[in-house]
PDB file of N, CA and C in Angstrom:
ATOM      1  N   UNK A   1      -9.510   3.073 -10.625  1.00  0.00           N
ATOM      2  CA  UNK A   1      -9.398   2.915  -9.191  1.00  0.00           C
ATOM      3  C   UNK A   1     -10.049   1.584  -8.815  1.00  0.00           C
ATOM      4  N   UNK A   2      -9.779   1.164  -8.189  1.00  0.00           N
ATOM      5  CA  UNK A   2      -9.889  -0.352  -7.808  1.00  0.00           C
ATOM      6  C   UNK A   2     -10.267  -0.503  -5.818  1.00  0.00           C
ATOM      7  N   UNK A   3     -11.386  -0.951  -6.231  1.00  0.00           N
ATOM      8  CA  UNK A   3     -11.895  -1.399  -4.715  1.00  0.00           C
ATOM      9  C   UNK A   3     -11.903  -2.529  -3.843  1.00  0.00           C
ATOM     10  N   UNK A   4     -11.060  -2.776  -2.734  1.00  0.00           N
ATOM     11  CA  UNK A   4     -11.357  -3.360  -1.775  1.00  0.00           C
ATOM     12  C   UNK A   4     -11.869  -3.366  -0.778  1.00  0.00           C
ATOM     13  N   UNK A   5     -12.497  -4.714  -0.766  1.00  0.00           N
ATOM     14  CA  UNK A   5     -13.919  -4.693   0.413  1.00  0.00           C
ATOM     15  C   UNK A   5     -13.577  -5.200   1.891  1.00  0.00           C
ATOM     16  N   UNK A   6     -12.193  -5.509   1.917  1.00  0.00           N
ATOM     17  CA  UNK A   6     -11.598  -5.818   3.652  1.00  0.00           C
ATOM     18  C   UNK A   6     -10.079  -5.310   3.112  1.00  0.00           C
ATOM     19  N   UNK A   7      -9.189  -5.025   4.307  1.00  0.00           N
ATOM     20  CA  UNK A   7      -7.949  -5.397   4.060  1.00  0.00           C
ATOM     21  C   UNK A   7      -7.063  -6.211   4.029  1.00  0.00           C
ATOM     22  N   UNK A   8      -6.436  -6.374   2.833  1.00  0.00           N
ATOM     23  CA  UNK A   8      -6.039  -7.608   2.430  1.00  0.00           C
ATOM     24  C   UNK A   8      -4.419  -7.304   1.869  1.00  0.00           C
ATOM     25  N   UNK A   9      -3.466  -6.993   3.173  1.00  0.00           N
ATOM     26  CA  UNK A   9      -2.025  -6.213   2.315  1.00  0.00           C
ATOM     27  C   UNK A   9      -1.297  -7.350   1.392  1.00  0.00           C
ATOM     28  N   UNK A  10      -1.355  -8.100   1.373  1.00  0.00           N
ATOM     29  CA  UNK A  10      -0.692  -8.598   0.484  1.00  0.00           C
ATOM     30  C   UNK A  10      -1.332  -8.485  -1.292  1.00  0.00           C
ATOM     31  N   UNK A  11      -2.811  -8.470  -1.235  1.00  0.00           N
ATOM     32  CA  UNK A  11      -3.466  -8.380  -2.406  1.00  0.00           C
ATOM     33  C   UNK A  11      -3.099  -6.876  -3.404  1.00  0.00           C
ATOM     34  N   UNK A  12      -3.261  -6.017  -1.414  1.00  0.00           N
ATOM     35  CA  UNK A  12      -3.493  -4.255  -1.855  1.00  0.00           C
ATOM     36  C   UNK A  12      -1.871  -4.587  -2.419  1.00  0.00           C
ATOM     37  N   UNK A  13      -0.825  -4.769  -1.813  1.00  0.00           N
ATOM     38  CA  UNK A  13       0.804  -4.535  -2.677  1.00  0.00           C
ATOM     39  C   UNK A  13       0.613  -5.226  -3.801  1.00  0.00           C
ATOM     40  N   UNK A  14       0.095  -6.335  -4.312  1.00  0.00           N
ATOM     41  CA  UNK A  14       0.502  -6.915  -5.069  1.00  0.00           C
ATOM     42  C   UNK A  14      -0.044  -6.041  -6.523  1.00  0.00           C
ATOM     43  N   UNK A  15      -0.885  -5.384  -6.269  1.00  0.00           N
ATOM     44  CA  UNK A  15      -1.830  -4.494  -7.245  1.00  0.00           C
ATOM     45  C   UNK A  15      -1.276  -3.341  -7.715  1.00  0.00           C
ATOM     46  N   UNK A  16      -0.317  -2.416  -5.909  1.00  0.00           N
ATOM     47  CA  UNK A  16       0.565  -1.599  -6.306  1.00  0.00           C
ATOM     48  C   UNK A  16       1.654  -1.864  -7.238  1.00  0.00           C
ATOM     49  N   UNK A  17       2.263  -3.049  -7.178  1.00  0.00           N
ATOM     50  CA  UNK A  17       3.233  -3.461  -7.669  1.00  0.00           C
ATOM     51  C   UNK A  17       3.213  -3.713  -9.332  1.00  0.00           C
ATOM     52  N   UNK A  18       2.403  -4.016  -9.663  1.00  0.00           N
ATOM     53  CA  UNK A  18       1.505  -4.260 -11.100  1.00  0.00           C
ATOM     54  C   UNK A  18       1.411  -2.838 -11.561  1.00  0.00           C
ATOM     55  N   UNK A  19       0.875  -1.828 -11.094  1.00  0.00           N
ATOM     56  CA  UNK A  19      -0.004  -0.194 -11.656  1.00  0.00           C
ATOM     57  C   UNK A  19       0.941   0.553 -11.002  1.00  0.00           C
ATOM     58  N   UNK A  20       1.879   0.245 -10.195  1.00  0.00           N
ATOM     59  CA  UNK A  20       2.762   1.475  -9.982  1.00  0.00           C
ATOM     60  C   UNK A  20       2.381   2.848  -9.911  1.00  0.00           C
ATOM     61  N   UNK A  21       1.453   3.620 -10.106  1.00  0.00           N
ATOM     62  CA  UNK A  21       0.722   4.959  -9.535  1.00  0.00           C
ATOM     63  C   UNK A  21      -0.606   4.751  -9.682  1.00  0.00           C
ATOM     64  N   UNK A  22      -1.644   5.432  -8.855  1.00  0.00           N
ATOM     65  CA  UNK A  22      -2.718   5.557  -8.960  1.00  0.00           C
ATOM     66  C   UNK A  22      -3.496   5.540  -7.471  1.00  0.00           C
ATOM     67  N   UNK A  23      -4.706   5.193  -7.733  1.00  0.00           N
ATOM     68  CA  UNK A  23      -5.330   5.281  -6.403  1.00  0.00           C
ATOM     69  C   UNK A  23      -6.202   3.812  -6.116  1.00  0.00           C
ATOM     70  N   UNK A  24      -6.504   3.372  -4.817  1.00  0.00           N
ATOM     71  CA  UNK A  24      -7.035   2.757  -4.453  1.00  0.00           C
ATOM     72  C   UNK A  24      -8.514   2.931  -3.234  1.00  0.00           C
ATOM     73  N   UNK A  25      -9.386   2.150  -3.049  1.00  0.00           N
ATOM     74  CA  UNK A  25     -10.245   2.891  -2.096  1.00  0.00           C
ATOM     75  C   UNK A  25     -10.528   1.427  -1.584  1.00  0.00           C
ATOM     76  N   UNK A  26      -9.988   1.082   0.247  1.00  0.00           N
ATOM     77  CA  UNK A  26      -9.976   0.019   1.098  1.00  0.00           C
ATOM     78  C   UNK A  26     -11.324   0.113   2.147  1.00  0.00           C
ATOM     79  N   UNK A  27     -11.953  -0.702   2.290  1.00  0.00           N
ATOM     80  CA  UNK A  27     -13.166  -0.375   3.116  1.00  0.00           C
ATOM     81  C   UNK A  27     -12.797   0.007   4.435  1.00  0.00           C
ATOM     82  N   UNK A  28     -13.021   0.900   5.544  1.00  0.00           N
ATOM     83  CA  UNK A  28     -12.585   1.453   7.011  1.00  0.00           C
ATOM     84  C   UNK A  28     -11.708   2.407   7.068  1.00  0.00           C
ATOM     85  N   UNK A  29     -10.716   1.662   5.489  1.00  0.00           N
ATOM     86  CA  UNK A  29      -9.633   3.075   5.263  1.00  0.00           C
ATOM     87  C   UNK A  29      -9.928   4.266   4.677  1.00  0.00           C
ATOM     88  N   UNK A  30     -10.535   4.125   3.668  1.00  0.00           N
ATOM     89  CA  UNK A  30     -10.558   5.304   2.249  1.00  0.00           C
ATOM     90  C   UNK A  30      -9.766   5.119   1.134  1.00  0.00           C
ATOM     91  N   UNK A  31      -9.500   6.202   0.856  1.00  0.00           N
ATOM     92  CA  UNK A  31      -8.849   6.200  -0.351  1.00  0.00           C
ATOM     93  C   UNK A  31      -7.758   6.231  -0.069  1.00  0.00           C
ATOM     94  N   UNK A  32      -6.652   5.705  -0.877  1.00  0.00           N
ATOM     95  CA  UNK A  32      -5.120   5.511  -0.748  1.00  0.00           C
ATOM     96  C   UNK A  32      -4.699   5.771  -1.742  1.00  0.00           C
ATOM     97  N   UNK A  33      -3.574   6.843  -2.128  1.00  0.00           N
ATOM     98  CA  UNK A  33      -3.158   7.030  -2.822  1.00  0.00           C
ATOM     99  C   UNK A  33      -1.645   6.531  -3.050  1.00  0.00           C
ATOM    100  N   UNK A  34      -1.301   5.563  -4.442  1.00  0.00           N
ATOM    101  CA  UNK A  34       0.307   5.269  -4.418  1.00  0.00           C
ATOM    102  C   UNK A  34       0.898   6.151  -5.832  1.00  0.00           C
ATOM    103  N   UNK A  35       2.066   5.751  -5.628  1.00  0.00           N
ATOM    104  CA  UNK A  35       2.994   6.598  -6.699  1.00  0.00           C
ATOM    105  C   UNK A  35       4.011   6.080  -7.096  1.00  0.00           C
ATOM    106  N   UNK A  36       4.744   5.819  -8.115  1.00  0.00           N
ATOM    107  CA  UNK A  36       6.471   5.079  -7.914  1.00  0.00           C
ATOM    108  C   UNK A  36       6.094   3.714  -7.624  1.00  0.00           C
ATOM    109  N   UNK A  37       4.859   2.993  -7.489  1.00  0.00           N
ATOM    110  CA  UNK A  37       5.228   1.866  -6.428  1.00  0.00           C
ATOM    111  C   UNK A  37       5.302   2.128  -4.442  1.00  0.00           C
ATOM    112  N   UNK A  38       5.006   3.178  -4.067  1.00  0.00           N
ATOM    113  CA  UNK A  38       4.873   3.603  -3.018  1.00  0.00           C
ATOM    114  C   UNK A  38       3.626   4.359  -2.442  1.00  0.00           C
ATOM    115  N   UNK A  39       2.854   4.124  -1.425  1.00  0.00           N
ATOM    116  CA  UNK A  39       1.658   4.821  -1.024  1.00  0.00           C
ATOM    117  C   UNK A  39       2.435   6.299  -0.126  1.00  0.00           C
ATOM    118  N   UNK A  40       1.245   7.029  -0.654  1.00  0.00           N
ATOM    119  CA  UNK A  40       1.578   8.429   0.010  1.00  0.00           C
ATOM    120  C   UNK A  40       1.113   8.692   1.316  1.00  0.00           C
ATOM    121  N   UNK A  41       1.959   9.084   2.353  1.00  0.00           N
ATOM    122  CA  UNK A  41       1.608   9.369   3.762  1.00  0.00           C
ATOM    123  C   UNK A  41       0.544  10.518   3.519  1.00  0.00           C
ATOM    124  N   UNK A  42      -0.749  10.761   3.754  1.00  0.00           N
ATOM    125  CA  UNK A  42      -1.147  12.264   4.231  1.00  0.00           C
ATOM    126  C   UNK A  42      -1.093  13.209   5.472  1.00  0.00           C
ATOM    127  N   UNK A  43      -0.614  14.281   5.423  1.00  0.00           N
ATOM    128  CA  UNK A  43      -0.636  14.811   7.335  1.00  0.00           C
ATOM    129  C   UNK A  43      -1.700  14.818   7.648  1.00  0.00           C
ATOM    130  N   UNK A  44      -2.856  14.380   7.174  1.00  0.00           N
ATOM    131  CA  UNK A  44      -4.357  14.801   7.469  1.00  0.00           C
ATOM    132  C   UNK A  44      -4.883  13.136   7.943  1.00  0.00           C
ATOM    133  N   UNK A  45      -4.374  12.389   8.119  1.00  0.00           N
ATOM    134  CA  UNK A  45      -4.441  10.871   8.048  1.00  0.00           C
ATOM    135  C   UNK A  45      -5.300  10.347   9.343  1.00  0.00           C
ATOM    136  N   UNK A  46      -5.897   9.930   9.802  1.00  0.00           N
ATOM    137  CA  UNK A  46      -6.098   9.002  11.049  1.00  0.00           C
ATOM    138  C   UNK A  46      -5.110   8.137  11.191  1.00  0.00           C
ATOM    139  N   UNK A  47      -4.847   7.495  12.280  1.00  0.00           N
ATOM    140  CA  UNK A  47      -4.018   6.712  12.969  1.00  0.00           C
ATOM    141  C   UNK A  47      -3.658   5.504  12.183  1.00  0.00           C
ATOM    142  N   UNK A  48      -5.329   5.020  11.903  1.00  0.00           N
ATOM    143  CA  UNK A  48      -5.171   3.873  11.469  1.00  0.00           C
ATOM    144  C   UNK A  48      -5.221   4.048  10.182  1.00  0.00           C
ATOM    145  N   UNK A  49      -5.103   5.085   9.600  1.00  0.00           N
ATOM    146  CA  UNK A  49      -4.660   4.900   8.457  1.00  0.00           C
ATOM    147  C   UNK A  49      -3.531   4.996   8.076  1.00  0.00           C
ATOM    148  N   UNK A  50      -2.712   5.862   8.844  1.00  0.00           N
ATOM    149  CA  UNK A  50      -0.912   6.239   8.725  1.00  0.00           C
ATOM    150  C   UNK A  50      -0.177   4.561   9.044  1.00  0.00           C
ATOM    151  N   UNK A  51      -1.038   4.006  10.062  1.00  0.00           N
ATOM    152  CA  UNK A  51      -0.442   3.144  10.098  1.00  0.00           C
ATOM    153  C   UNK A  51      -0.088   2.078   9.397  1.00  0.00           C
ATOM    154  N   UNK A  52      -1.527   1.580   8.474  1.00  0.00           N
ATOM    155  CA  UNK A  52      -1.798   0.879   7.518  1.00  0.00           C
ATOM    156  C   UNK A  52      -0.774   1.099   6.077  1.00  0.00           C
ATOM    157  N   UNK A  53      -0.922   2.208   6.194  1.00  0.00           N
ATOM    158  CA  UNK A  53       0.238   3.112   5.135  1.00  0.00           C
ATOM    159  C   UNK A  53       1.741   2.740   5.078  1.00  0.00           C
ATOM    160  N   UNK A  54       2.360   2.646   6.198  1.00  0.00           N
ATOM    161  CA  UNK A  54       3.554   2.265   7.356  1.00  0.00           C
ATOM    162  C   UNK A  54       3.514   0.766   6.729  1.00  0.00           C
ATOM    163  N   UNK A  55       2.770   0.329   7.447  1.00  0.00           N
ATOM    164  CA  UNK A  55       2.800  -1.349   7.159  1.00  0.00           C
ATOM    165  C   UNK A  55       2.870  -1.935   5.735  1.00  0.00           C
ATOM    166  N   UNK A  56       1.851  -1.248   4.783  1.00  0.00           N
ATOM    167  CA  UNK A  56       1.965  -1.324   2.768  1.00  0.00           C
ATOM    168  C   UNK A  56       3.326  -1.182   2.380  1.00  0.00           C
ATOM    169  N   UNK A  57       4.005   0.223   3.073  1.00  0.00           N
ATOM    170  CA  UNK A  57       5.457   0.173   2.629  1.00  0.00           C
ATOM    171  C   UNK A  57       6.267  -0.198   2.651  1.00  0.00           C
ATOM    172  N   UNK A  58       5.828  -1.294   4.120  1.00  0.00           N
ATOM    173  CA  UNK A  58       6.940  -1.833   4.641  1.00  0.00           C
ATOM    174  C   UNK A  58       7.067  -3.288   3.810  1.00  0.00           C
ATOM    175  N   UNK A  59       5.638  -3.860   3.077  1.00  0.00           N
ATOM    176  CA  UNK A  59       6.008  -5.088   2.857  1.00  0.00           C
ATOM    177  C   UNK A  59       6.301  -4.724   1.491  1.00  0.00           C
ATOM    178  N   UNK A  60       5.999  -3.579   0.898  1.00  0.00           N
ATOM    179  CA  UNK A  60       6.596  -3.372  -0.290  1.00  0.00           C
ATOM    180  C   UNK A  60       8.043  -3.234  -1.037  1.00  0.00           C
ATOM    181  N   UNK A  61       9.016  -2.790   0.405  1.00  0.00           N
ATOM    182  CA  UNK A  61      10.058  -3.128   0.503  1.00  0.00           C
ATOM    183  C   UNK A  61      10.780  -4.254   0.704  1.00  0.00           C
ATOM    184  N   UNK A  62       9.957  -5.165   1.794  1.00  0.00           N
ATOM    185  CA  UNK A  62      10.659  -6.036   1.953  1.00  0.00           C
ATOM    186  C   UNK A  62      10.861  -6.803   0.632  1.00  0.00           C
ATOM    187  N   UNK A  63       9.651  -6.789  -0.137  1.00  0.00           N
ATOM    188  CA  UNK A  63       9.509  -7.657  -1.741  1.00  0.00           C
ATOM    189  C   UNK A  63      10.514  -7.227  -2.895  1.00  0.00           C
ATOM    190  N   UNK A  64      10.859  -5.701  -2.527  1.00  0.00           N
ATOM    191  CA  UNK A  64      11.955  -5.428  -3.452  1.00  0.00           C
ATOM    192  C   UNK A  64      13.317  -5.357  -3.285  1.00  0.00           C
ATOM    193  N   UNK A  65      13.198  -5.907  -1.822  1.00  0.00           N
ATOM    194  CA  UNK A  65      14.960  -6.084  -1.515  1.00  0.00           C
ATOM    195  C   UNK A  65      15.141  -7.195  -2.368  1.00  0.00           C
ATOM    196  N   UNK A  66      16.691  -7.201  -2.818  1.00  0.00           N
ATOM    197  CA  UNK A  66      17.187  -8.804  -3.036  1.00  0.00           C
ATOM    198  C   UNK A  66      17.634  -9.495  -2.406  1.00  0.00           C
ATOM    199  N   UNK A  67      17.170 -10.830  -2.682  1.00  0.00           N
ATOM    200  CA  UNK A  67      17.193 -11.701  -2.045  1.00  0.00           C
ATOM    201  C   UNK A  67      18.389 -12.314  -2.271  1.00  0.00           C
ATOM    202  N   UNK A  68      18.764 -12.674  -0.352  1.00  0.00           N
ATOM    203  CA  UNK A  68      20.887 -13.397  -1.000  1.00  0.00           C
ATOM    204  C   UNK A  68      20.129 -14.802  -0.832  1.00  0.00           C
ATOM    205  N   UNK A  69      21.474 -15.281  -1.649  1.00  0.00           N
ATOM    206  CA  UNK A  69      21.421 -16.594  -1.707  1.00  0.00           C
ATOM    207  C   UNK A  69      22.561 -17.105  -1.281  1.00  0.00           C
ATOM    208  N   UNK A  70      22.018 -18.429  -0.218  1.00  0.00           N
ATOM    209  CA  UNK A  70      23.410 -18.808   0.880  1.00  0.00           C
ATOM    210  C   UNK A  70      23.572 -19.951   0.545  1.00  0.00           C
TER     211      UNK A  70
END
């Protein structure tokens, strides 16, 4: 498990992206759990953490779309 001491989404994806399951622990957030390459929503979540969650997935996608070329 691997600790970060601010949030830093591009660092936190880039780590998911590398270890593809496991856990992480973000300072303000807690612990985060990913899987597949994807972080897990909890129903038990604070706001700002669902949201933070929301936002990880979102740039995690955007990185695995392909990219056209014009």
């Amino acid at each position: 498990m691997r600790t970060f001491p601010v949030y830093a989404p591009k660092l936190i994806v880039k780590h998911v992206r590398i270890f593809l399951s496991g856990a992480i622990w973000v300072k303000d957030l807690g612990l985060l759990e990913f899987d597949k390459g994807r972080f897990l929503q909890s129903q038990k979540s604070l706001p700002k953490v669902k949201q933070a969650v929301s936002e990880l997935n979102a740039l995690i996608e955007a990185q695995s779309a392909p990219r056209q070329s014009t």
